[in-house]
PDB file of N, CA and C in Angstrom:
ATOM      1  N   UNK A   1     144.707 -27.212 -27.944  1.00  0.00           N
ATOM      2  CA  UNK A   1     143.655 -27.431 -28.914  1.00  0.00           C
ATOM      3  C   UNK A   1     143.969 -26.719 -30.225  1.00  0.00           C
ATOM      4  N   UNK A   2     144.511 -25.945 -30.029  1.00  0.00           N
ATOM      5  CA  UNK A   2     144.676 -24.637 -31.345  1.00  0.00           C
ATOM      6  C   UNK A   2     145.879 -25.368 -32.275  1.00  0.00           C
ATOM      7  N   UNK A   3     146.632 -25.851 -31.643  1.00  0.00           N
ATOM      8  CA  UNK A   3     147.717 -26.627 -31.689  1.00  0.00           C
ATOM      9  C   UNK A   3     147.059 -28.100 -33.162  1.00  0.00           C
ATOM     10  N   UNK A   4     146.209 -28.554 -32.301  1.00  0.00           N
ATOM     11  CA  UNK A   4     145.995 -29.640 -33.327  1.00  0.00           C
ATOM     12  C   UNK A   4     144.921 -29.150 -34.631  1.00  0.00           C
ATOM     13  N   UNK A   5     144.500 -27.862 -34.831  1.00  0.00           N
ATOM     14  CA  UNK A   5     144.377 -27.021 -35.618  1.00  0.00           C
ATOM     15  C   UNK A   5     145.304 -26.289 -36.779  1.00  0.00           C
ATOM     16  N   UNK A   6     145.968 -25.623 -36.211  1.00  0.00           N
ATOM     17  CA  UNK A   6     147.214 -24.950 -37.004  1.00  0.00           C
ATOM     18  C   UNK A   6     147.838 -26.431 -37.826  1.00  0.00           C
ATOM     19  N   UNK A   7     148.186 -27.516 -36.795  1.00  0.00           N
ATOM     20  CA  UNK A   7     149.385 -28.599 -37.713  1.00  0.00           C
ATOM     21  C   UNK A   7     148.099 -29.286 -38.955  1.00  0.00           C
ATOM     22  N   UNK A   8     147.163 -29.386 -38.843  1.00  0.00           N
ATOM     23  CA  UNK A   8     145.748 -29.938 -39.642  1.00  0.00           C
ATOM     24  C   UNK A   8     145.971 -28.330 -41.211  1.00  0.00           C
ATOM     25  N   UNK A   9     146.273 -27.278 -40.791  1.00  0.00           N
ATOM     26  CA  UNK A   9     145.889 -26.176 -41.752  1.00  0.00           C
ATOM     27  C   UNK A   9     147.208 -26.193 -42.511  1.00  0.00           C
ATOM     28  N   UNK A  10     148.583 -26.264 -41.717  1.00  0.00           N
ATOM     29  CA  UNK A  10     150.038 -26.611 -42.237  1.00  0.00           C
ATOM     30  C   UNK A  10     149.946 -27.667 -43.170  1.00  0.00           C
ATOM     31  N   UNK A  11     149.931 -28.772 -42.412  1.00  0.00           N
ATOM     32  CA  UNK A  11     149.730 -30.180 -43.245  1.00  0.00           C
ATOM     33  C   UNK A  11     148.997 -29.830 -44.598  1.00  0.00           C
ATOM     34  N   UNK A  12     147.865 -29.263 -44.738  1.00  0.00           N
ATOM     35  CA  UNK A  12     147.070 -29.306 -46.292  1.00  0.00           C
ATOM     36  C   UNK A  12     146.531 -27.560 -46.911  1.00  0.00           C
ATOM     37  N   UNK A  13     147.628 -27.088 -47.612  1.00  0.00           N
ATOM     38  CA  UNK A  13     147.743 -26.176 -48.395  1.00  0.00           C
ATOM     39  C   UNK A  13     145.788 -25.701 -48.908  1.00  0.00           C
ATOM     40  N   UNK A  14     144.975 -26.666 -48.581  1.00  0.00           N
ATOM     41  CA  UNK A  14     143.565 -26.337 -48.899  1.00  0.00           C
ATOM     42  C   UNK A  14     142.748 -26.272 -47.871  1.00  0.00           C
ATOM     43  N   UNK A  15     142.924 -26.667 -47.006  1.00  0.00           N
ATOM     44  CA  UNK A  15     142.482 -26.028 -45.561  1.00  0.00           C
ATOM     45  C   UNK A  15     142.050 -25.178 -45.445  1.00  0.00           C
ATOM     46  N   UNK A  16     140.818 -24.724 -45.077  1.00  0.00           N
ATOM     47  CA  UNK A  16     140.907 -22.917 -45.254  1.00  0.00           C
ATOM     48  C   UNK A  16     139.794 -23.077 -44.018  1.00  0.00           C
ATOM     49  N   UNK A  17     139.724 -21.782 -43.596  1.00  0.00           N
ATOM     50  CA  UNK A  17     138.319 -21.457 -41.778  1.00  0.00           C
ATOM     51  C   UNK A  17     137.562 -21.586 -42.006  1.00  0.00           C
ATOM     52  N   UNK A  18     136.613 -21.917 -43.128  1.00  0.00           N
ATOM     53  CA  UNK A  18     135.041 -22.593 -43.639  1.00  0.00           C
ATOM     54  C   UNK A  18     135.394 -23.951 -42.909  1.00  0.00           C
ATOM     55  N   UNK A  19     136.341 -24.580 -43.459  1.00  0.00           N
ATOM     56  CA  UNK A  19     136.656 -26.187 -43.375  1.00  0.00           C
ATOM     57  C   UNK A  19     137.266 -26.196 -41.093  1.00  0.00           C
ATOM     58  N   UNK A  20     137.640 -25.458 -41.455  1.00  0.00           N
ATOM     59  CA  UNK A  20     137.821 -25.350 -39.501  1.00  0.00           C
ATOM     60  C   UNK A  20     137.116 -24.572 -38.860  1.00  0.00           C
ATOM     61  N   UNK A  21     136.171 -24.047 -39.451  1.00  0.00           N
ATOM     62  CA  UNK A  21     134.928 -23.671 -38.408  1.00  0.00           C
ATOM     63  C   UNK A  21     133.851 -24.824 -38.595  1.00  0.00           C
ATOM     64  N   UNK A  22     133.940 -25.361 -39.441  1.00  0.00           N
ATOM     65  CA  UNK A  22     133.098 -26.813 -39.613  1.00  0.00           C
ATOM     66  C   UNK A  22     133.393 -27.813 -38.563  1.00  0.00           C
ATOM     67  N   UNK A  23     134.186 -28.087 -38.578  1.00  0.00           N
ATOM     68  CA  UNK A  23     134.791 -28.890 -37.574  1.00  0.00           C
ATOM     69  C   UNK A  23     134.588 -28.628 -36.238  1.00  0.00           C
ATOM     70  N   UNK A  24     134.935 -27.178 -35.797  1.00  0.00           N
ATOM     71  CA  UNK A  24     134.709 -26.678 -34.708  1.00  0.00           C
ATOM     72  C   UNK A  24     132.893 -26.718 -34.044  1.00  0.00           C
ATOM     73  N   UNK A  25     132.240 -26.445 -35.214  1.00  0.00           N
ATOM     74  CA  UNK A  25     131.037 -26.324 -34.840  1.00  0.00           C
ATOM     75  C   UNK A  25     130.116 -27.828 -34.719  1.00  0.00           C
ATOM     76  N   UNK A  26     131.171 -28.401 -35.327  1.00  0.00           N
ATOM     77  CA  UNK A  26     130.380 -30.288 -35.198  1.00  0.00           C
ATOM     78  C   UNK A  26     130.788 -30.692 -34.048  1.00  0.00           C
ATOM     79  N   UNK A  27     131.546 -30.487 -33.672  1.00  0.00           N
ATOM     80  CA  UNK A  27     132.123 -30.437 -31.855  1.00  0.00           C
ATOM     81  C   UNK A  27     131.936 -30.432 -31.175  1.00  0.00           C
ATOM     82  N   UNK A  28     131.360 -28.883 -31.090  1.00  0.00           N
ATOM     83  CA  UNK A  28     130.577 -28.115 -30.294  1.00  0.00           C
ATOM     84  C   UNK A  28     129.053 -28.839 -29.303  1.00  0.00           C
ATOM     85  N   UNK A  29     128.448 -28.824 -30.816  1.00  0.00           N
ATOM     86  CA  UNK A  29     127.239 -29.580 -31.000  1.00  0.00           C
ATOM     87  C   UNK A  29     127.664 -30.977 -30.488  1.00  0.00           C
ATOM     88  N   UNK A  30     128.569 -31.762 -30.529  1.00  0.00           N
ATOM     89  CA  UNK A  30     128.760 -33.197 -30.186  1.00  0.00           C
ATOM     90  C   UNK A  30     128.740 -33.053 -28.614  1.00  0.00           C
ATOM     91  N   UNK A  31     129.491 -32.310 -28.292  1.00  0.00           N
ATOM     92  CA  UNK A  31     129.561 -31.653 -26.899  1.00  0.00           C
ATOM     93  C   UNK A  31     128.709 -31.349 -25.851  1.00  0.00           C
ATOM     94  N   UNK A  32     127.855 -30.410 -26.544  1.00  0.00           N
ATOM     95  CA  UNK A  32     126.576 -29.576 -25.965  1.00  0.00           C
ATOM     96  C   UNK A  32     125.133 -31.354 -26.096  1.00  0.00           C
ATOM     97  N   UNK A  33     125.401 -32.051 -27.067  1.00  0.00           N
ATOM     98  CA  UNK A  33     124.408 -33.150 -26.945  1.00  0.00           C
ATOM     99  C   UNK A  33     124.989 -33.915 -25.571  1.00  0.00           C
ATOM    100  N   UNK A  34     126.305 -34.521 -25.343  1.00  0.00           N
ATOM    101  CA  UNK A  34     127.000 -34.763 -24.599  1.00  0.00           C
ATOM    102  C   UNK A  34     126.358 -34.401 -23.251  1.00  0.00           C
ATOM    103  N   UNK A  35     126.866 -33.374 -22.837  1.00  0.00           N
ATOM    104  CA  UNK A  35     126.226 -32.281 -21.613  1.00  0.00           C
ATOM    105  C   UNK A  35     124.779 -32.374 -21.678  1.00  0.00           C
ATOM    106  N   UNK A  36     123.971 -32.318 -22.488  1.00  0.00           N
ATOM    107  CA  UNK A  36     122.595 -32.774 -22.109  1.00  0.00           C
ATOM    108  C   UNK A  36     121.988 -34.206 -21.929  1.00  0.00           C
ATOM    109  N   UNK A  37     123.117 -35.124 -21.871  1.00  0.00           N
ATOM    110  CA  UNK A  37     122.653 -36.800 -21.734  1.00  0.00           C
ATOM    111  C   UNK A  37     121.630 -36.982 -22.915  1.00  0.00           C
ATOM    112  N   UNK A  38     122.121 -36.202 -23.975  1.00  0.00           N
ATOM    113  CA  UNK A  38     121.782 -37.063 -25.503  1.00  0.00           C
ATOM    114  C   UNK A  38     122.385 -37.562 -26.166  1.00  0.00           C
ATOM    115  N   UNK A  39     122.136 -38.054 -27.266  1.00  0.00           N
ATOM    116  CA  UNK A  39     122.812 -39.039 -28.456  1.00  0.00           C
ATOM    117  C   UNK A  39     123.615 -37.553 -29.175  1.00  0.00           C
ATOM    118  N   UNK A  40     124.861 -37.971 -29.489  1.00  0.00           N
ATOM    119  CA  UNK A  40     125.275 -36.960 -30.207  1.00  0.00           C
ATOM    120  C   UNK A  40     124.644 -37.020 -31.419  1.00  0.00           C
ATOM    121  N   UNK A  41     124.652 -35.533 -32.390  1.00  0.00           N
ATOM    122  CA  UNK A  41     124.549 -36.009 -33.982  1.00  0.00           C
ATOM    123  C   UNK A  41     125.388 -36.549 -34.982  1.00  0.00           C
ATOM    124  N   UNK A  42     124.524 -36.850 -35.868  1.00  0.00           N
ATOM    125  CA  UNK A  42     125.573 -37.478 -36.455  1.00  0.00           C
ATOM    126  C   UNK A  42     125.985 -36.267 -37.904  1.00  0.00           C
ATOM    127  N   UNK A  43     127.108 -35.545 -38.045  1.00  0.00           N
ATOM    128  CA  UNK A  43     127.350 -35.054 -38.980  1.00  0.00           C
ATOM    129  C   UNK A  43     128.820 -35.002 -39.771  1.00  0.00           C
ATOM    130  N   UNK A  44     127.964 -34.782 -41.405  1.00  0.00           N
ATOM    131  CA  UNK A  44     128.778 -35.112 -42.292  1.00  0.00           C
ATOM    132  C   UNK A  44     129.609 -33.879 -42.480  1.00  0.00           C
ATOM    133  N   UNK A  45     130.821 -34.164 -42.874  1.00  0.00           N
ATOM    134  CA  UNK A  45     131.814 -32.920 -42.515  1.00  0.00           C
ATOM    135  C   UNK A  45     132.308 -33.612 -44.075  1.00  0.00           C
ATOM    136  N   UNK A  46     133.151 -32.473 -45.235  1.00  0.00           N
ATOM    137  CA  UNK A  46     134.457 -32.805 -45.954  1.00  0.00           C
ATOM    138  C   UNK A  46     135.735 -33.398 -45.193  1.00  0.00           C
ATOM    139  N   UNK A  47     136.011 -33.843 -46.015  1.00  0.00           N
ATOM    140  CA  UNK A  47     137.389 -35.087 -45.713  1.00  0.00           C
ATOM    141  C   UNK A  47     138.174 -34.367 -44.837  1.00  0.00           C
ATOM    142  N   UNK A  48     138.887 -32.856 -45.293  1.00  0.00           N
ATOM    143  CA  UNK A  48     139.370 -32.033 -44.564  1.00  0.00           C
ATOM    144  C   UNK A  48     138.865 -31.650 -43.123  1.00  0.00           C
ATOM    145  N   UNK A  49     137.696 -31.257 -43.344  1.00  0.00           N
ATOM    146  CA  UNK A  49     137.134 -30.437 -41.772  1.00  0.00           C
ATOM    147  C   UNK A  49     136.757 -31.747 -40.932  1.00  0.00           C
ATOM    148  N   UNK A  50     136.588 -33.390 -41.652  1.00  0.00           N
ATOM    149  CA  UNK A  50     136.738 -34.397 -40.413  1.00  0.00           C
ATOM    150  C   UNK A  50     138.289 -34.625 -40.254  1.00  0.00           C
ATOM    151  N   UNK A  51     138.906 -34.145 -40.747  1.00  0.00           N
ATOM    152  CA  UNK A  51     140.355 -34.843 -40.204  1.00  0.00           C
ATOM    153  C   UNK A  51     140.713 -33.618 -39.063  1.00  0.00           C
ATOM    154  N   UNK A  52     140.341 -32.477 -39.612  1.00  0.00           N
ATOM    155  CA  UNK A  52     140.451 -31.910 -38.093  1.00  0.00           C
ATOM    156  C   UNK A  52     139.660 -31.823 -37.115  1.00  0.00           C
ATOM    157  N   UNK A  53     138.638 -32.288 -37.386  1.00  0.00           N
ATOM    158  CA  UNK A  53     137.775 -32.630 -36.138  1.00  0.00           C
ATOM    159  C   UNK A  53     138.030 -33.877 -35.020  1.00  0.00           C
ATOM    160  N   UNK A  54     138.375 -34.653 -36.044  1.00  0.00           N
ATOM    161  CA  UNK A  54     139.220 -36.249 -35.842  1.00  0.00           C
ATOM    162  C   UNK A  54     140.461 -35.372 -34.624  1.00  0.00           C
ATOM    163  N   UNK A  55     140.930 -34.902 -35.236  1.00  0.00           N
ATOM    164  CA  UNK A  55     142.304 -34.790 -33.962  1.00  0.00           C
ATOM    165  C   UNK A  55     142.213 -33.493 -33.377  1.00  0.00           C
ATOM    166  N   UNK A  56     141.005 -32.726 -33.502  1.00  0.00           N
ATOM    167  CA  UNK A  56     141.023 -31.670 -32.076  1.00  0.00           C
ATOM    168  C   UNK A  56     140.158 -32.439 -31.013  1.00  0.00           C
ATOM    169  N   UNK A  57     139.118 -33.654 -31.471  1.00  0.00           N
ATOM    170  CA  UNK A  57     138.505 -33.966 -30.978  1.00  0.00           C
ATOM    171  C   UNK A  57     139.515 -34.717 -29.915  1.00  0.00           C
ATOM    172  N   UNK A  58     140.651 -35.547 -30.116  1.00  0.00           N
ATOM    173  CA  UNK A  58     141.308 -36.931 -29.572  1.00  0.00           C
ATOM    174  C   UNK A  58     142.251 -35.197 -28.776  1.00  0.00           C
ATOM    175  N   UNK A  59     142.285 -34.545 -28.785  1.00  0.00           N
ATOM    176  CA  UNK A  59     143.056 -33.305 -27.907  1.00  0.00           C
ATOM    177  C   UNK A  59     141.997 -33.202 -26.661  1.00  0.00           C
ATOM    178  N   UNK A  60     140.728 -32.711 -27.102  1.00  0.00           N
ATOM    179  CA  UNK A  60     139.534 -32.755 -26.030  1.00  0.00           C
ATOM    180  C   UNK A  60     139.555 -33.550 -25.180  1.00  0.00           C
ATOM    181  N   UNK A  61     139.536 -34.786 -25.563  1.00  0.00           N
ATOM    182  CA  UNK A  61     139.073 -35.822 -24.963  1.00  0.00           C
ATOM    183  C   UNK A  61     140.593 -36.555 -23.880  1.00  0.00           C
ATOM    184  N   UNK A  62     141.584 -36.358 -24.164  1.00  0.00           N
ATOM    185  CA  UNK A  62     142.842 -36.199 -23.360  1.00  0.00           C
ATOM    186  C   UNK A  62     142.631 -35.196 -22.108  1.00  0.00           C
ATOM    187  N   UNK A  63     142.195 -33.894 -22.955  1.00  0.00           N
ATOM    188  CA  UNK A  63     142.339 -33.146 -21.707  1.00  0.00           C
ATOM    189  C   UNK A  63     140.980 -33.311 -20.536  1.00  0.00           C
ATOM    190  N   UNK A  64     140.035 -34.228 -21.479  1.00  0.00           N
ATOM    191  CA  UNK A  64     138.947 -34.632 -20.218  1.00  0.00           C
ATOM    192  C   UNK A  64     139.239 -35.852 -19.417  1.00  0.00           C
ATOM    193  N   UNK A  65     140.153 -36.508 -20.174  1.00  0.00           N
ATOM    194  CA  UNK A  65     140.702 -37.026 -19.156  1.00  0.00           C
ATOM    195  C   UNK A  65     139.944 -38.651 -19.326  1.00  0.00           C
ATOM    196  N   UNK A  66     139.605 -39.035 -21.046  1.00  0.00           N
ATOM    197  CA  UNK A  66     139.207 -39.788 -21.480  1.00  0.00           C
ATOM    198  C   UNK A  66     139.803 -40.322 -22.598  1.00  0.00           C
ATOM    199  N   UNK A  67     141.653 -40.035 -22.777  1.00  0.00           N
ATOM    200  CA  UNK A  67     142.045 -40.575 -23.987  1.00  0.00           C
ATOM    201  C   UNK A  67     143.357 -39.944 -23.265  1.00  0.00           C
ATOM    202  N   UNK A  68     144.510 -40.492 -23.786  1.00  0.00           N
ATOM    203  CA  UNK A  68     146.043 -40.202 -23.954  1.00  0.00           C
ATOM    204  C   UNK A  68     146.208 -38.761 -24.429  1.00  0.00           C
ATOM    205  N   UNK A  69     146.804 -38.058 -23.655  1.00  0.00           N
ATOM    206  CA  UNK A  69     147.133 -36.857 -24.091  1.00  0.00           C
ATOM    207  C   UNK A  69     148.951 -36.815 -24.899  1.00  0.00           C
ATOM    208  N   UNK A  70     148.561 -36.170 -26.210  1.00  0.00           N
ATOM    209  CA  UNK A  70     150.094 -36.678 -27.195  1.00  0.00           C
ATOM    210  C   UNK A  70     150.633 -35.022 -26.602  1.00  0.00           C
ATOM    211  N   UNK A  71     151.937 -34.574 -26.720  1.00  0.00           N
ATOM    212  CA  UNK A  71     151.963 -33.252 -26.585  1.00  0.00           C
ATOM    213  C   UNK A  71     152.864 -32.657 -27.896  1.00  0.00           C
ATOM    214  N   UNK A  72     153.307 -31.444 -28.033  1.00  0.00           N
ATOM    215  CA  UNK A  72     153.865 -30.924 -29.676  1.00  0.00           C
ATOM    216  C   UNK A  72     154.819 -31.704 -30.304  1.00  0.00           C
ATOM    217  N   UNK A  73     155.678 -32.141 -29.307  1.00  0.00           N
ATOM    218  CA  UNK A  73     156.470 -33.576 -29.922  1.00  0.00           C
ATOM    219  C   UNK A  73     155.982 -34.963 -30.886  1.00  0.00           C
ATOM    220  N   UNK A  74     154.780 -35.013 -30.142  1.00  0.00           N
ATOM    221  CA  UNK A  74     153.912 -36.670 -29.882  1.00  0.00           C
ATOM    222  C   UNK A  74     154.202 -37.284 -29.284  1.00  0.00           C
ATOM    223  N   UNK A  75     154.639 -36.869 -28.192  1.00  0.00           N
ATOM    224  CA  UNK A  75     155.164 -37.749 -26.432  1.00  0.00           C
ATOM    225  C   UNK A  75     153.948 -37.893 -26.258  1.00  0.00           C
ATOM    226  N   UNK A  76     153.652 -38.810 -25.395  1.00  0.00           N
ATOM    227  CA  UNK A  76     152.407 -38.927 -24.588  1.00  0.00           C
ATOM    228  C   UNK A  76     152.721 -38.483 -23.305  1.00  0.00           C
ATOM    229  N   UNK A  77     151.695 -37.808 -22.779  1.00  0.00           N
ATOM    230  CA  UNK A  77     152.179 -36.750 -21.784  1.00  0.00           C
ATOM    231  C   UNK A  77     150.906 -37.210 -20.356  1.00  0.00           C
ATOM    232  N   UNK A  78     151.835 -36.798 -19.296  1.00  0.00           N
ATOM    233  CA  UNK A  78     150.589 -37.129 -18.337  1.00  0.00           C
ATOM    234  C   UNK A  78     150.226 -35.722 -18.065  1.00  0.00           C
ATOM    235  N   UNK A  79     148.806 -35.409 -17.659  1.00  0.00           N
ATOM    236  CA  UNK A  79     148.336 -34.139 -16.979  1.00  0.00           C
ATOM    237  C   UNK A  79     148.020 -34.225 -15.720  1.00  0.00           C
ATOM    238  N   UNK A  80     148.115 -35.133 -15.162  1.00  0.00           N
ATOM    239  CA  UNK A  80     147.929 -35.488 -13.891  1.00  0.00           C
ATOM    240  C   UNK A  80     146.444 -35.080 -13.154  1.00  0.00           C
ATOM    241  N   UNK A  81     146.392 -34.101 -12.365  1.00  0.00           N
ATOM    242  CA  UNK A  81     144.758 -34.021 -11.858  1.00  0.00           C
ATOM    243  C   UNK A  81     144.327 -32.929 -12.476  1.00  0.00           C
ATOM    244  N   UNK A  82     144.944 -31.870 -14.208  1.00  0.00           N
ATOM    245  CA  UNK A  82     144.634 -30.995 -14.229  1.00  0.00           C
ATOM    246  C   UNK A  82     143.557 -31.339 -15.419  1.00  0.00           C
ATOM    247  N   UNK A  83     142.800 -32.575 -15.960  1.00  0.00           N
ATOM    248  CA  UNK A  83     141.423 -32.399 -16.540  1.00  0.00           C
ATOM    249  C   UNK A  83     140.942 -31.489 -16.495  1.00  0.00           C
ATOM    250  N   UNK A  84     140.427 -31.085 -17.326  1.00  0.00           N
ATOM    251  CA  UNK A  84     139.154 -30.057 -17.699  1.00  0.00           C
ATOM    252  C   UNK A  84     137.650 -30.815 -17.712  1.00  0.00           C
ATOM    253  N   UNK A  85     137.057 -30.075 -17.127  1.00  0.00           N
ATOM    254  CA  UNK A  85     135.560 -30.319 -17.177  1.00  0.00           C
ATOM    255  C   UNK A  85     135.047 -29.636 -18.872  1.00  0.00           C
ATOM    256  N   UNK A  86     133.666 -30.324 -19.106  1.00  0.00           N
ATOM    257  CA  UNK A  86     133.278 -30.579 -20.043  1.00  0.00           C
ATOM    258  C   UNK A  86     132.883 -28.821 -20.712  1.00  0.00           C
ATOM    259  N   UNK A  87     132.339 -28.615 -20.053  1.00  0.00           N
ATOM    260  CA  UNK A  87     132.104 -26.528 -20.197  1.00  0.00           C
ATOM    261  C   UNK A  87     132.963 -25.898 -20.149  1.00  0.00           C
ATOM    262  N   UNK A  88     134.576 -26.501 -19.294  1.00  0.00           N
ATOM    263  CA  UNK A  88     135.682 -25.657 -20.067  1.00  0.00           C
ATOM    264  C   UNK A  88     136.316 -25.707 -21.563  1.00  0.00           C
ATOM    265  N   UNK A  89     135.832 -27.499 -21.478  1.00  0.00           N
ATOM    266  CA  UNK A  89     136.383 -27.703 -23.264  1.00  0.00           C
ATOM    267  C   UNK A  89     135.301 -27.032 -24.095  1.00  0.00           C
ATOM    268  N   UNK A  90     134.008 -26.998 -23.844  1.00  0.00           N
ATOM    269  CA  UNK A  90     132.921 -25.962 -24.601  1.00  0.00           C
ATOM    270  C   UNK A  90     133.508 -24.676 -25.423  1.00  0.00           C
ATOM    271  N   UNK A  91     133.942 -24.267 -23.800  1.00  0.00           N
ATOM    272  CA  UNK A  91     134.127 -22.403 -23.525  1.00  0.00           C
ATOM    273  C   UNK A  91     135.478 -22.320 -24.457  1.00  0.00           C
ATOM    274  N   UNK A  92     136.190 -23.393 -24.423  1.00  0.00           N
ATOM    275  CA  UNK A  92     137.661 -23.469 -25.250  1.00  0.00           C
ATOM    276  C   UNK A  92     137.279 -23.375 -27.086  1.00  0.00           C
ATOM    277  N   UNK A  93     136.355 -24.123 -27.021  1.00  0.00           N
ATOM    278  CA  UNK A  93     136.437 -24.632 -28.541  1.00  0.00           C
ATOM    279  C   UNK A  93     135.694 -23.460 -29.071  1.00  0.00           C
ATOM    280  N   UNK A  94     134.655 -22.655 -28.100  1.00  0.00           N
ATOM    281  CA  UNK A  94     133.747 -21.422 -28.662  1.00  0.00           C
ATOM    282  C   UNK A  94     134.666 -20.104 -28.702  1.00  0.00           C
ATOM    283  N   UNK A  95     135.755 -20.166 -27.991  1.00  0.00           N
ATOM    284  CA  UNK A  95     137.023 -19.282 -27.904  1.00  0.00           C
ATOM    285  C   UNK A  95     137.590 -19.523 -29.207  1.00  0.00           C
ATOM    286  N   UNK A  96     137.903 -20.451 -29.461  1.00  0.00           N
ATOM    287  CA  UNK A  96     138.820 -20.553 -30.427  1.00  0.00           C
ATOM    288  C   UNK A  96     137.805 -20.524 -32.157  1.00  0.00           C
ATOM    289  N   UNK A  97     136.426 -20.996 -31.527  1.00  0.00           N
ATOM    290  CA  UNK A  97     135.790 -20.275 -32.929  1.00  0.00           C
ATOM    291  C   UNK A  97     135.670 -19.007 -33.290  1.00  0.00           C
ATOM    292  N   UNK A  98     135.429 -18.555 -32.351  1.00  0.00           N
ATOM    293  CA  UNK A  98     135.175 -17.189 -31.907  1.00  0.00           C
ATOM    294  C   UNK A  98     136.665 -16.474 -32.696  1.00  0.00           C
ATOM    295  N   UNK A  99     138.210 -16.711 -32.680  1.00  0.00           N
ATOM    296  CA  UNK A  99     138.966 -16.175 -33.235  1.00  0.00           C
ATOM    297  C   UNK A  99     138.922 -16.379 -34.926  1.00  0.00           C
ATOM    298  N   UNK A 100     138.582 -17.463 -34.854  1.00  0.00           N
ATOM    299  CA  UNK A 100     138.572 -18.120 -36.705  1.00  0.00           C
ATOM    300  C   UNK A 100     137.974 -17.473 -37.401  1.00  0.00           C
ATOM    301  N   UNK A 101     136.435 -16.769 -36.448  1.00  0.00           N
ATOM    302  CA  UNK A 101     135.502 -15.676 -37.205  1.00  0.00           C
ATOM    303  C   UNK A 101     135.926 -14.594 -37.017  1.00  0.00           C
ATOM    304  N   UNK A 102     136.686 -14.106 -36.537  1.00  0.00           N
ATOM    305  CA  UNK A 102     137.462 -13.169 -36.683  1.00  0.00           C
ATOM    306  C   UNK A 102     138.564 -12.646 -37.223  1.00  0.00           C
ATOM    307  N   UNK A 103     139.233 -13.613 -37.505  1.00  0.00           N
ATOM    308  CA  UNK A 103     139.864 -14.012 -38.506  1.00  0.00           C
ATOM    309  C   UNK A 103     139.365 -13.792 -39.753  1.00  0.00           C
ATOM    310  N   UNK A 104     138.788 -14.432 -40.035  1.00  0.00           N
ATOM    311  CA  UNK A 104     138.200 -14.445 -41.491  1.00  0.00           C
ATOM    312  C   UNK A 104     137.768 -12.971 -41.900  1.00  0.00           C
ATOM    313  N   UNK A 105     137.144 -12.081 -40.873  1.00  0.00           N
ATOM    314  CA  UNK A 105     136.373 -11.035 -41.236  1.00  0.00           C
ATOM    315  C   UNK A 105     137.395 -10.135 -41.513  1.00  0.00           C
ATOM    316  N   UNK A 106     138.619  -9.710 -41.245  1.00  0.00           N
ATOM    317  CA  UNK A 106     139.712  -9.645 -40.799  1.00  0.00           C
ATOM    318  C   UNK A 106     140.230  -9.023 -41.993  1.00  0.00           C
ATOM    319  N   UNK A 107     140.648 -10.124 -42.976  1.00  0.00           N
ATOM    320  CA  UNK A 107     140.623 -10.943 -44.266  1.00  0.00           C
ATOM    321  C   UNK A 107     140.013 -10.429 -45.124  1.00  0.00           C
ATOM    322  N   UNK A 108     138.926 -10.442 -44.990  1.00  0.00           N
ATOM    323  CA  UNK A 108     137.907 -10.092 -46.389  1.00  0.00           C
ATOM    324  C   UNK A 108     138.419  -8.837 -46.815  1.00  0.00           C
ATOM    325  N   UNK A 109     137.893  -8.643 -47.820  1.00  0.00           N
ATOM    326  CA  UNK A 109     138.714  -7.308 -48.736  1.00  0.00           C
ATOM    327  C   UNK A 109     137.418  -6.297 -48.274  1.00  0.00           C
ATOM    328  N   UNK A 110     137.980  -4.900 -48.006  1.00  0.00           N
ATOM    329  CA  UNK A 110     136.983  -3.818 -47.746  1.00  0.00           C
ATOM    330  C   UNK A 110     135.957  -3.897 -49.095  1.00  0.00           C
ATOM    331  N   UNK A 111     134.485  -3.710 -48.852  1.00  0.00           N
ATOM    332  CA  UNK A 111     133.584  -3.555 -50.065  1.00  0.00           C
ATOM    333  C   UNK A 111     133.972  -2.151 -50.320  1.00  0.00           C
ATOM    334  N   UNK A 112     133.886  -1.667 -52.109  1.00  0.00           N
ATOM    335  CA  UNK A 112     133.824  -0.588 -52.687  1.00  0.00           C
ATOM    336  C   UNK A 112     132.095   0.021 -52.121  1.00  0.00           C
ATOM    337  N   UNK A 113     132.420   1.695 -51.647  1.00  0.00           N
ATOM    338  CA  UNK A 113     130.899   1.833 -51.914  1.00  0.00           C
ATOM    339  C   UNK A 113     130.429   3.026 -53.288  1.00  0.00           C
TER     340      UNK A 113
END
């Protein structure tokens, strides 16, 4: 998953963890509606944070075992019976937000006091 993240932040020099925690968190939410047998929402993301939502999402959905899984090459790869259930891709994508905000904080320049 992190994977189709990083090549999305490589690929476009303007990318930045606002634009991939966006993504991450429209996901999430698509997810968590998902798991409750609702309509997902519908949300508007920048061009950027849907193109990586666009392909962490088509990563998810491979490893649930509902789409072609591509692997770092772009082979299409089989996983055979190792799907993930829907609360591991959750727990994955809240992991990996979970670093981005940490990241970022990371980053920020110490305030003068």
């Amino acid at each position: 998953m992190e994977i189709a993240l990083v090549q999305t932040y490589r690929a476009d020099e303007n990318m930045t963890d606002w634009e991939t925690l966006n993504a991450l968190n429209a996901l999430i939410r698509e997810y968590t509606a998902v798991q409750r047998h609702r309509q997902p929402p519908h949300i508007s993301l920048s061009p950027l944070a849907q193109q990586s939502h666009d392909e962490l999402k088509l990563v998810c959905e491979g490893w649930l075992g509902n789409a072609p899984v591509v692997d770092e090459a772009g082979q299409m790869t089989d996983l055979g019976d190792k799907d993930l259930s829907l609360q591991e891709i959750m727990d994955c994508l809240k992991r990996i937000r979970k670093s981005v905000e940490y990241g970022q904080k990371r980053r920020r320049p110490a305030r003068l006091l």
